[in-house]
C-alpha atoms as a PDB file:
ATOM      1  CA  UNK A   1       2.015 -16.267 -11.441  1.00  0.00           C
ATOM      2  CA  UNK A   2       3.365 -13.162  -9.272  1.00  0.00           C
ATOM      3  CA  UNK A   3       7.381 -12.682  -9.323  1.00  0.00           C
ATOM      4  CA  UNK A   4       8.782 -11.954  -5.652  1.00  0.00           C
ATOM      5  CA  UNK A   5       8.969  -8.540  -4.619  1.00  0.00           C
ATOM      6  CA  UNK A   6      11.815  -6.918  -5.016  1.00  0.00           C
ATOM      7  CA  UNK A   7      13.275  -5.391  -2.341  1.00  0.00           C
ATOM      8  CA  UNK A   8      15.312  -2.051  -1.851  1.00  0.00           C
ATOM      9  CA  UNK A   9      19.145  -2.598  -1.679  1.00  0.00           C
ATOM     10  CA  UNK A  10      18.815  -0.214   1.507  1.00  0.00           C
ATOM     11  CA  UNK A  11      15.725  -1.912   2.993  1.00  0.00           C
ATOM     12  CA  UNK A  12      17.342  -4.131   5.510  1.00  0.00           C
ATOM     13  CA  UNK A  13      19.762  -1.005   7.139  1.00  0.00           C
ATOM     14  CA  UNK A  14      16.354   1.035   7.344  1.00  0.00           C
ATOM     15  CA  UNK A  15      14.924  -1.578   9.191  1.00  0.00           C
ATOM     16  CA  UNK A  16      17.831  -2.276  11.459  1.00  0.00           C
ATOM     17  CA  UNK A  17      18.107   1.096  12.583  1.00  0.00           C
ATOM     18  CA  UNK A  18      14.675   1.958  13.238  1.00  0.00           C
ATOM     19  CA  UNK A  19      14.496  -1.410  15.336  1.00  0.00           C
ATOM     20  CA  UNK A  20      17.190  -0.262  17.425  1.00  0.00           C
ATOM     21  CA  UNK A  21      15.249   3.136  18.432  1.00  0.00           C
ATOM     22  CA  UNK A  22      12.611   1.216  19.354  1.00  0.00           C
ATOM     23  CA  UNK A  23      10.360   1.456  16.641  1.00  0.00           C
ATOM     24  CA  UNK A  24       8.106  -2.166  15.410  1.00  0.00           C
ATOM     25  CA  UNK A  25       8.678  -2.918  11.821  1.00  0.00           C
ATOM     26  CA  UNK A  26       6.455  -4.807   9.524  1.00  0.00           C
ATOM     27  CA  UNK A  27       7.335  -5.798   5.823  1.00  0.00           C
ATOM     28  CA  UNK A  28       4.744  -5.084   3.736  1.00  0.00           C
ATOM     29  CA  UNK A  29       6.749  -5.318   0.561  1.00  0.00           C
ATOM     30  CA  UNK A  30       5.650  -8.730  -0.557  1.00  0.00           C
ATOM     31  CA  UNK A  31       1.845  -7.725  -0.515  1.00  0.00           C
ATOM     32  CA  UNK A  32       2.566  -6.330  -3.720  1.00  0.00           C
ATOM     33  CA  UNK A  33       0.091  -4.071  -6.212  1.00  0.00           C
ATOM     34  CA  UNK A  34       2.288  -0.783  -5.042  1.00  0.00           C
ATOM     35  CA  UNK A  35       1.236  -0.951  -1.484  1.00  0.00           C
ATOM     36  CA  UNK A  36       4.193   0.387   0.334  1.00  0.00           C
ATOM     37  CA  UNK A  37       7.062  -1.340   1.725  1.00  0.00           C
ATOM     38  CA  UNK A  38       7.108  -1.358   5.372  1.00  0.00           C
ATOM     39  CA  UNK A  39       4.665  -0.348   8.188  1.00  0.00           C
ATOM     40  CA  UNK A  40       6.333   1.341  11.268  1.00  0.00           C
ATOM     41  CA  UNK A  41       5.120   1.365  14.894  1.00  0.00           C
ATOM     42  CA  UNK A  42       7.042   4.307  16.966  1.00  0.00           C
ATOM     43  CA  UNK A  43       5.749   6.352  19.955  1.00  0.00           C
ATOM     44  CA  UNK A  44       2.048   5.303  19.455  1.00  0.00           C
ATOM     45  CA  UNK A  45       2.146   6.383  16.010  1.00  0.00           C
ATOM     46  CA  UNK A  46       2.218   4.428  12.927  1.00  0.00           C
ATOM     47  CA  UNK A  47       3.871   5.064   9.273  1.00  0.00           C
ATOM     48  CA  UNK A  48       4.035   4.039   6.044  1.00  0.00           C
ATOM     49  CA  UNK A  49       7.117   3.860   4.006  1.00  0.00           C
ATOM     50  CA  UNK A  50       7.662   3.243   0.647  1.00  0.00           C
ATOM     51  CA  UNK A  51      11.378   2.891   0.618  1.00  0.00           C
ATOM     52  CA  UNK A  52      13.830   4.058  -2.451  1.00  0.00           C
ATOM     53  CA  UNK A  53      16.998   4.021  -3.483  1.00  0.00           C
ATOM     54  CA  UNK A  54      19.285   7.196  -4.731  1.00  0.00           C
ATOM     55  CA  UNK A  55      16.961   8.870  -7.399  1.00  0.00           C
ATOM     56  CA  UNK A  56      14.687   5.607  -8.210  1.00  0.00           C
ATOM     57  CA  UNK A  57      11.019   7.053  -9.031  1.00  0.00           C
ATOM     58  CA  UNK A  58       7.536   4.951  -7.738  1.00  0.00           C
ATOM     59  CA  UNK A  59       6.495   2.696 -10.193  1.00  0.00           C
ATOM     60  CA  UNK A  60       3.203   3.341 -12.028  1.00  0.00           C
ATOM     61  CA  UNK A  61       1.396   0.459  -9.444  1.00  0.00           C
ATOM     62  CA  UNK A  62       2.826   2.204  -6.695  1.00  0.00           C
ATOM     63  CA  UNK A  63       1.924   5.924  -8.187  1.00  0.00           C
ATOM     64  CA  UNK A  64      -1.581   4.762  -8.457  1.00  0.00           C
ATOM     65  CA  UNK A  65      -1.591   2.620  -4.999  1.00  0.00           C
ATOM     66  CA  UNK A  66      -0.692   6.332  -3.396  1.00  0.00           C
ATOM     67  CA  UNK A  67      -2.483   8.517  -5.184  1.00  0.00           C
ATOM     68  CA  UNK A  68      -5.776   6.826  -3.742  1.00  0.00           C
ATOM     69  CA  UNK A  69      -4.510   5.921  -0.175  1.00  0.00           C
ATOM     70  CA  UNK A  70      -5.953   8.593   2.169  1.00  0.00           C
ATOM     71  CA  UNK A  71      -3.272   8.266   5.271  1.00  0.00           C
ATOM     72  CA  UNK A  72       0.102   9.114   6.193  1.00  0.00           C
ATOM     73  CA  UNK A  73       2.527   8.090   3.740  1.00  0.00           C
ATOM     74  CA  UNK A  74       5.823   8.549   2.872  1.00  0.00           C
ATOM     75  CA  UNK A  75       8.578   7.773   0.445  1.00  0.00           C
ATOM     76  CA  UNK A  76      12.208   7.403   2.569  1.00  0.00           C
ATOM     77  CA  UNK A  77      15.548   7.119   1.406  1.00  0.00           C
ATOM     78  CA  UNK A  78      17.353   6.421   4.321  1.00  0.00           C
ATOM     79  CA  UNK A  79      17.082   5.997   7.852  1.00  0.00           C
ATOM     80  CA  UNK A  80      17.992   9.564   8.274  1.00  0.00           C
ATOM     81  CA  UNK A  81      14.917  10.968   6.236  1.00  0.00           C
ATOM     82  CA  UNK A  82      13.057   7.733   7.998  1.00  0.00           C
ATOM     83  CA  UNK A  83      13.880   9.753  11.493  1.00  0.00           C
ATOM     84  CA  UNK A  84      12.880  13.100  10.443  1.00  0.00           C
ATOM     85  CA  UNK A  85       9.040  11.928   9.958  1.00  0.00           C
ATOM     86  CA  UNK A  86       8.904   9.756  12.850  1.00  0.00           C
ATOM     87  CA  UNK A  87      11.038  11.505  15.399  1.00  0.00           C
ATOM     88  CA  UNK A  88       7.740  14.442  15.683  1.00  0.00           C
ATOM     89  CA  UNK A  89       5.010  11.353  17.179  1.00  0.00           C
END
């Protein structure tokens, strides 16, 4: 049996903020096997974010999960570096 996902400490701020400029957020986090943790809608334009916290590394499932995924993808720390990637669409 599958544990819960975890989820980032700074997942729910991320999410607030990028709500309130408008952008659709979808938690993908519980899908598991390294796929990333959320999907955002802004502008037309979609993202993935894996979502970390401080200096925290991917985990090997997630390493190999991006290593093969052949989109956009991105690893965020905050809503700040969130911003910077989605404020170009």
């Amino acid at each position: 049996m599958r544990r819960a996902a975890k989820v980032d400490r700074n997942q729910a701020e991320i999410v607030h903020a990028l709500r309130q400029i408008g952008a659709t957020v979808q938690h993908l986090h519980s899908l598991g096997r390294g796929c990333p943790d959320i999907l955002v809608g802004y502008r037309g334009h979609n993202f993935l974010f894996e979502l970390k916290v401080g200096k925290a590394k991917l985990t090997e499932k997630e390493s190999e999960w991006h290593s093969t995924w052949k989109g956009q993808l991105a690893t965020v720390r905050s809503f700040d570096d969130a911003f910077r990637l989605i404020r170009k669409a």
